[in-house]
N, C-alpha and C. Protein backbone atom coordinates (compact mmCIF):
# COMPACT_ATOMS: atom_id res chain seq x y z
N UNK A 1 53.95 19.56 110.44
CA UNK A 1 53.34 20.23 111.55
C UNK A 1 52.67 21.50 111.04
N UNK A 2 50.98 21.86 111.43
CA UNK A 2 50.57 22.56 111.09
C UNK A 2 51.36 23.42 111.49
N UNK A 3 51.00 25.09 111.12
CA UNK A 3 51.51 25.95 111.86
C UNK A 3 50.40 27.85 111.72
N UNK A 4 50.13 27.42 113.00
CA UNK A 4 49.00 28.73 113.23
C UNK A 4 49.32 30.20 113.02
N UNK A 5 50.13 30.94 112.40
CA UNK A 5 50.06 32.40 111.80
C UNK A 5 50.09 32.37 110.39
N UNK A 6 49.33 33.14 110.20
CA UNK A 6 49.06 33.56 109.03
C UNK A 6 49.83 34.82 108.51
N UNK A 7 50.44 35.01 107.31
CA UNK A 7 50.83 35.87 106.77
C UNK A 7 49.93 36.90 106.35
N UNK A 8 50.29 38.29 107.03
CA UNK A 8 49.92 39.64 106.69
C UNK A 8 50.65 40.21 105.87
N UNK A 9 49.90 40.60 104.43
CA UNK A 9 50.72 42.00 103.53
C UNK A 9 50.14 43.11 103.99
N UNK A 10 51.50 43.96 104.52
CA UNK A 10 51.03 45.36 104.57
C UNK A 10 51.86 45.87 103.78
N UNK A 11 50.94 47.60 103.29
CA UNK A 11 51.60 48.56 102.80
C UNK A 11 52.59 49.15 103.67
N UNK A 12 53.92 49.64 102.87
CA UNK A 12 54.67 50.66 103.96
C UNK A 12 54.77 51.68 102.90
N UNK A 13 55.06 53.04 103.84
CA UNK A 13 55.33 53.99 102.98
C UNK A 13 56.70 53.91 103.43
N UNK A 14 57.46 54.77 102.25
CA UNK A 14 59.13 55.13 102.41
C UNK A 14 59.34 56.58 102.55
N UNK A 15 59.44 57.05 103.39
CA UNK A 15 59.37 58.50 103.34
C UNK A 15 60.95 58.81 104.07
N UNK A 16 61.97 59.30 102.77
CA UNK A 16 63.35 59.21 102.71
C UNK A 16 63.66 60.52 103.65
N UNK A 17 64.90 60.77 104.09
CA UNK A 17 65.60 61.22 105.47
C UNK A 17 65.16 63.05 104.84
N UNK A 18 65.10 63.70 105.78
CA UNK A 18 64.99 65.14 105.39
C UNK A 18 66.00 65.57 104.35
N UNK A 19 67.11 65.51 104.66
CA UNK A 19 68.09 65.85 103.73
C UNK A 19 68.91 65.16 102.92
N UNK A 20 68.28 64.11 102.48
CA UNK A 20 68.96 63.00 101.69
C UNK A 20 69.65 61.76 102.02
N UNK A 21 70.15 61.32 102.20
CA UNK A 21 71.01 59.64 102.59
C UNK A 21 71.98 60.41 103.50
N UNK A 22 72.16 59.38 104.14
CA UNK A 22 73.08 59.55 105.28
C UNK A 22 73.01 60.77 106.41
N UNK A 23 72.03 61.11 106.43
CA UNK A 23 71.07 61.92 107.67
C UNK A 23 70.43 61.64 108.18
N UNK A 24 70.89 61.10 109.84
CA UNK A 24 70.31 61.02 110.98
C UNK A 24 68.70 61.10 111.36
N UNK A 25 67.76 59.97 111.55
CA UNK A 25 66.49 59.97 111.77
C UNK A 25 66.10 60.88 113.17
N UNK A 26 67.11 60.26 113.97
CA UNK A 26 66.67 60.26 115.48
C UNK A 26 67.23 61.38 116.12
N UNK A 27 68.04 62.32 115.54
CA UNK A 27 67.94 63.81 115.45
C UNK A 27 67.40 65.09 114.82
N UNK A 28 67.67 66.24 114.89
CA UNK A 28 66.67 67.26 114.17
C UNK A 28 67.55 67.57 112.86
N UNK A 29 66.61 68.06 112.03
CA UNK A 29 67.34 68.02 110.95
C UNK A 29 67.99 69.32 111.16
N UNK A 30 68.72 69.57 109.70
CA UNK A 30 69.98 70.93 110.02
C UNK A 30 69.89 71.28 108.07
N UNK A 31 70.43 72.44 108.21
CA UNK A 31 70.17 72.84 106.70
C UNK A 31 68.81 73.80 107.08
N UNK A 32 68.99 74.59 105.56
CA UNK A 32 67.53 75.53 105.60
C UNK A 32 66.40 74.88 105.31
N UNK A 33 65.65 75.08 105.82
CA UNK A 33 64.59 74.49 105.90
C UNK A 33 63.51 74.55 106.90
N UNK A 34 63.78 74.68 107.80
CA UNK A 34 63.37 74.48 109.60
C UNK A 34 62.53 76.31 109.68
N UNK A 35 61.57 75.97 110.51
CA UNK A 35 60.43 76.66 110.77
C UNK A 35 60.79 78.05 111.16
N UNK A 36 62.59 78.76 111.71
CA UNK A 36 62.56 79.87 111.97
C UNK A 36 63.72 80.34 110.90
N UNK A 37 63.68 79.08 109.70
CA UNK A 37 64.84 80.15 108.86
C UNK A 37 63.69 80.88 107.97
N UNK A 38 64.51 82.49 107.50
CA UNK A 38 63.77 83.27 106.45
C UNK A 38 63.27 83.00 105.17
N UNK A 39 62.58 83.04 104.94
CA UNK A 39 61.83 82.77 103.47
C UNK A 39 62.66 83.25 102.45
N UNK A 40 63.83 84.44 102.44
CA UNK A 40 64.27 84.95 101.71
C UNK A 40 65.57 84.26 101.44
N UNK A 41 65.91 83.55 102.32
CA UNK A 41 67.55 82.60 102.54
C UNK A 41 67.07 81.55 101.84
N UNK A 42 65.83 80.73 101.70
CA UNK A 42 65.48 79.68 101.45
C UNK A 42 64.76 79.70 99.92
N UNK A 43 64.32 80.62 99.70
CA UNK A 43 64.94 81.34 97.84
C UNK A 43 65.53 81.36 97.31
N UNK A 44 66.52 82.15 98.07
CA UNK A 44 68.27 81.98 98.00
C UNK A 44 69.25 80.86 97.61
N UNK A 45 68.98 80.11 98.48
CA UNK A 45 69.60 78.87 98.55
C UNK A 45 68.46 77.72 97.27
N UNK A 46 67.61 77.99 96.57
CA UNK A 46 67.06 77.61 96.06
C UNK A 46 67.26 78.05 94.31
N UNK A 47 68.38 78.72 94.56
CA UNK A 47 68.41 80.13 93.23
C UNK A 47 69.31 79.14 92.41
N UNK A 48 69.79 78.76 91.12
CA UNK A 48 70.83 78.12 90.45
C UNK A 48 72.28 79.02 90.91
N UNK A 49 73.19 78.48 91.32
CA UNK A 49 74.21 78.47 91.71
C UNK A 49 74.69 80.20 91.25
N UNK A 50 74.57 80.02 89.73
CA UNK A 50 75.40 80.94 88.60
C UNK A 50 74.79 82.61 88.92
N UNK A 51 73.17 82.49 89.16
CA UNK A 51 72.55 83.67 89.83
C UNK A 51 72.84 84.10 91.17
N UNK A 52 73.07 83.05 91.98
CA UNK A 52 73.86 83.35 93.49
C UNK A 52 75.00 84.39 93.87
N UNK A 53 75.53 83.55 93.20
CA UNK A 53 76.95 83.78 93.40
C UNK A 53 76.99 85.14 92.37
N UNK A 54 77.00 85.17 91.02
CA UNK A 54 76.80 87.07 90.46
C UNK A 54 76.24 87.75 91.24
N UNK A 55 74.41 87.61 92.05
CA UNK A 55 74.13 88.77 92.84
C UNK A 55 75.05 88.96 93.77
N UNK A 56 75.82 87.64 94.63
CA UNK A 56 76.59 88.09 95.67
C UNK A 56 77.92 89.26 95.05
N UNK A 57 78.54 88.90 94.02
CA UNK A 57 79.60 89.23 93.53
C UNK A 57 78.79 91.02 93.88
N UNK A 58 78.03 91.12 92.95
CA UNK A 58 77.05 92.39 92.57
C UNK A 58 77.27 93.52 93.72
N UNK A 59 76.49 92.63 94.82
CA UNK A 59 76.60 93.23 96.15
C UNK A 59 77.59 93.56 96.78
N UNK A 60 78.46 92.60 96.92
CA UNK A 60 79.93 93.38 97.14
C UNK A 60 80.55 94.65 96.50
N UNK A 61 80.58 94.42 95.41
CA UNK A 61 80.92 95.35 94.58
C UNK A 61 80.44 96.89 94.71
N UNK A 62 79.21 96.58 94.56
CA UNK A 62 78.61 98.11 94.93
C UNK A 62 78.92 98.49 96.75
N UNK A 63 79.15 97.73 96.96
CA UNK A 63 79.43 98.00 99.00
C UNK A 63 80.89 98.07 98.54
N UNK A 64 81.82 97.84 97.98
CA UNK A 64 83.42 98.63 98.24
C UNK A 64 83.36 99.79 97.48
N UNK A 65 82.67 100.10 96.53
CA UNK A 65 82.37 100.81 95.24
C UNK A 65 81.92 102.28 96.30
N UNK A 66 81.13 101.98 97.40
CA UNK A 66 80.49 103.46 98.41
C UNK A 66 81.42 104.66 98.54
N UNK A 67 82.47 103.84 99.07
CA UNK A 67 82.85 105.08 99.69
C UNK A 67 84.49 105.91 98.61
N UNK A 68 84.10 105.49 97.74
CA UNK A 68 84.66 105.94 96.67
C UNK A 68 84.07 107.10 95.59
N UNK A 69 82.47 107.14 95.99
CA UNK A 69 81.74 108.05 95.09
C UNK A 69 82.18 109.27 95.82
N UNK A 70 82.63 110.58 95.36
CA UNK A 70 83.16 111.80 95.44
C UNK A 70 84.70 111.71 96.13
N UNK A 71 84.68 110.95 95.84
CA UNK A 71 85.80 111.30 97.06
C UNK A 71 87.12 111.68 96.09
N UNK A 72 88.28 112.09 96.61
CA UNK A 72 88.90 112.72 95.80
C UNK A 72 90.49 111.63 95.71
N UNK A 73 91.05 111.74 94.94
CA UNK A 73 91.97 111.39 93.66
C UNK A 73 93.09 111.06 94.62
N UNK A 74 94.10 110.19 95.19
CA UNK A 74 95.48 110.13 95.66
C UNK A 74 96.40 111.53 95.05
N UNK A 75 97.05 111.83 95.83
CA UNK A 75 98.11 112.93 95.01
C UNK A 75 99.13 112.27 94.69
N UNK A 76 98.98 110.95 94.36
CA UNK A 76 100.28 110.09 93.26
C UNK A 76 99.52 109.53 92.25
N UNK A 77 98.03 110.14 92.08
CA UNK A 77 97.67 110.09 90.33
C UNK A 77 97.18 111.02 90.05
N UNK A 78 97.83 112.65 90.40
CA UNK A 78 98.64 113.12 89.80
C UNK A 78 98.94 113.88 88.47
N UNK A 79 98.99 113.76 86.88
CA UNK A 79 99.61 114.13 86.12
C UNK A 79 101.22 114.65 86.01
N UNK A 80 101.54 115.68 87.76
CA UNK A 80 103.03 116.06 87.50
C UNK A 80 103.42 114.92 88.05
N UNK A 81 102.91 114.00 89.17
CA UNK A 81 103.77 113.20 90.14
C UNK A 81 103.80 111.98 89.07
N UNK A 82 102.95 111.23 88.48
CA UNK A 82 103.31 110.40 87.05
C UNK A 82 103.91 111.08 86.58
N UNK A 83 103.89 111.92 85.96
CA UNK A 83 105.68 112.66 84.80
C UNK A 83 106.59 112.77 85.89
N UNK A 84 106.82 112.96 87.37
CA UNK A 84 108.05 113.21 87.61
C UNK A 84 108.73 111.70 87.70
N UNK A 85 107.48 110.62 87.99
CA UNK A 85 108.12 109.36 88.53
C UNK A 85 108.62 108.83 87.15
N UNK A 86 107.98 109.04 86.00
CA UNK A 86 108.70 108.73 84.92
C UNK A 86 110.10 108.70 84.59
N UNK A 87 110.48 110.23 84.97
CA UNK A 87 111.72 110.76 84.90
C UNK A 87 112.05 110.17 85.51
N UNK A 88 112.13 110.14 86.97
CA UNK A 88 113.02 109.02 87.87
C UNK A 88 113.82 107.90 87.47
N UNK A 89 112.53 107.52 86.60
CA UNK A 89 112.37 105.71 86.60
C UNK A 89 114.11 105.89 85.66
N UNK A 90 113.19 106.76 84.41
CA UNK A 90 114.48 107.05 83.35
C UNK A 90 115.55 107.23 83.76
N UNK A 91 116.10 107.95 84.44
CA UNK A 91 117.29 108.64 84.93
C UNK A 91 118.03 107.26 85.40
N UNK A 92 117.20 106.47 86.12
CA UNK A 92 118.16 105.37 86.69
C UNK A 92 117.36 103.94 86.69
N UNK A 93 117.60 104.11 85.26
CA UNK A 93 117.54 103.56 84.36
C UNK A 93 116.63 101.59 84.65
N UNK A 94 115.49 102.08 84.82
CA UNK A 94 114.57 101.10 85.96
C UNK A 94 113.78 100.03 84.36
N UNK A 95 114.57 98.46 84.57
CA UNK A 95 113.45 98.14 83.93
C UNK A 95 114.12 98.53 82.45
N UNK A 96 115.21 97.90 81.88
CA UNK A 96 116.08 98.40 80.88
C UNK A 96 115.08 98.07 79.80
N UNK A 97 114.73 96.91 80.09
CA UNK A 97 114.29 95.45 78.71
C UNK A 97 112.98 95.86 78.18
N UNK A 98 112.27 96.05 78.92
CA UNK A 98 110.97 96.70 78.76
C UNK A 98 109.91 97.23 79.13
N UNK A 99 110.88 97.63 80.23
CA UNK A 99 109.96 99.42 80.80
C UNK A 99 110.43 100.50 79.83
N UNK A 100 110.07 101.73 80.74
CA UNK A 100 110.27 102.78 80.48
C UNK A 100 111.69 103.38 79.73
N UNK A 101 112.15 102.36 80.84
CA UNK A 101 114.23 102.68 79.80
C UNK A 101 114.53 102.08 78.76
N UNK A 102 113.65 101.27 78.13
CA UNK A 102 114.04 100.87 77.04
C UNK A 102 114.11 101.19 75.89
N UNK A 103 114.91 101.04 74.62
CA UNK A 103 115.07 101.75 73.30
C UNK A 103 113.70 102.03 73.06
N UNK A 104 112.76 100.96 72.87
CA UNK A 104 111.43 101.27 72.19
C UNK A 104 110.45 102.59 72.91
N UNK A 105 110.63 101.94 74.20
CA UNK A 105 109.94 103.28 75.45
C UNK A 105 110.51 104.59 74.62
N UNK A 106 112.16 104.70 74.95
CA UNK A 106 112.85 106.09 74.73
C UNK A 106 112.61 106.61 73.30
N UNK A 107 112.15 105.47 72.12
CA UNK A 107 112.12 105.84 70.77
C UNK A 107 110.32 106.58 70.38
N UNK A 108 109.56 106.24 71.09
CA UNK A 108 108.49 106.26 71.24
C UNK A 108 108.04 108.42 71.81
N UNK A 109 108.83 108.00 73.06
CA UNK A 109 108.44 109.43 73.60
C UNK A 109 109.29 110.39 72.91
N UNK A 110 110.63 109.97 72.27
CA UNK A 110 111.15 111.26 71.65
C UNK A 110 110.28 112.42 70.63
C-alpha cells in the first residue's frame, strides 16, 4: 500500500537549560545572572574560587581589625598584672609538668 507523506529533514537547534541539566524549562531561571542582579556580584561569582574567598577573608579582617586601631591595651596585659599572675600560678603550684611550676620553668627563671 502506497503511502502519501513524505519525509521532512529538519534542522533543530539544542539550546541547553540556563543553568545546566536538571533545570526547569517552564520556570524562570534562578542563580546570578537575571537582568536586576549587579554586574559586580556577577564578576564575583565569576572570580576562581581561591581569589574569592582570600578577598572575602581580606575584608573581614580589616572590618574586625577597625575598631582596634588606637584603642588602648586590657589592664591584664599589663607587665605587673602578667608578673603578678605568674607568681600566683607559682605559689600554687599550677600546671606542675609543664607550665610555669615546673623544674625546667623554675630552672630557667632562676
Amino acid at each position: 500500500r502506497p503511502s502519501n507523506t513524505t519525509l521532512t529533514m529538519v534542522k533543530v537547534w539544542y539550546t541547553p537549560p540556563p543553568y545546566g541539566p536538571r533545570t526547569a524549562l517552564d520556570r524562570p531561571a534562578y542563580g546570578l545572572g537575571n537582568a536586576d542582579t549587579p554586574k559586580w556580584l556577577v564578576r564575583l561569582s565569576k572570580l576562581p574560587k581561591v581569589q574569592a574567598i582570600t578577598g572575602v577573608i581580606t575584608i573581614f579582617g580589616v572590618l574586625a581589625y577597625l575598631p582596634l586601631i588606637g584603642a588602648k591595651l586590657p589592664f591584664t596585659m599589663s607587665p605587673e598584672y602578667i608578673a603578678a599572675q605568674r607568681a600566683y600560678m607559682r605559689y600554687h603550684n599550677m600546671n606542675p609538668i609543664y607550665g610555669l611550676s615546673s623544674k625546667k620553668a623554675r630552672a630557667a627563671d632562676a
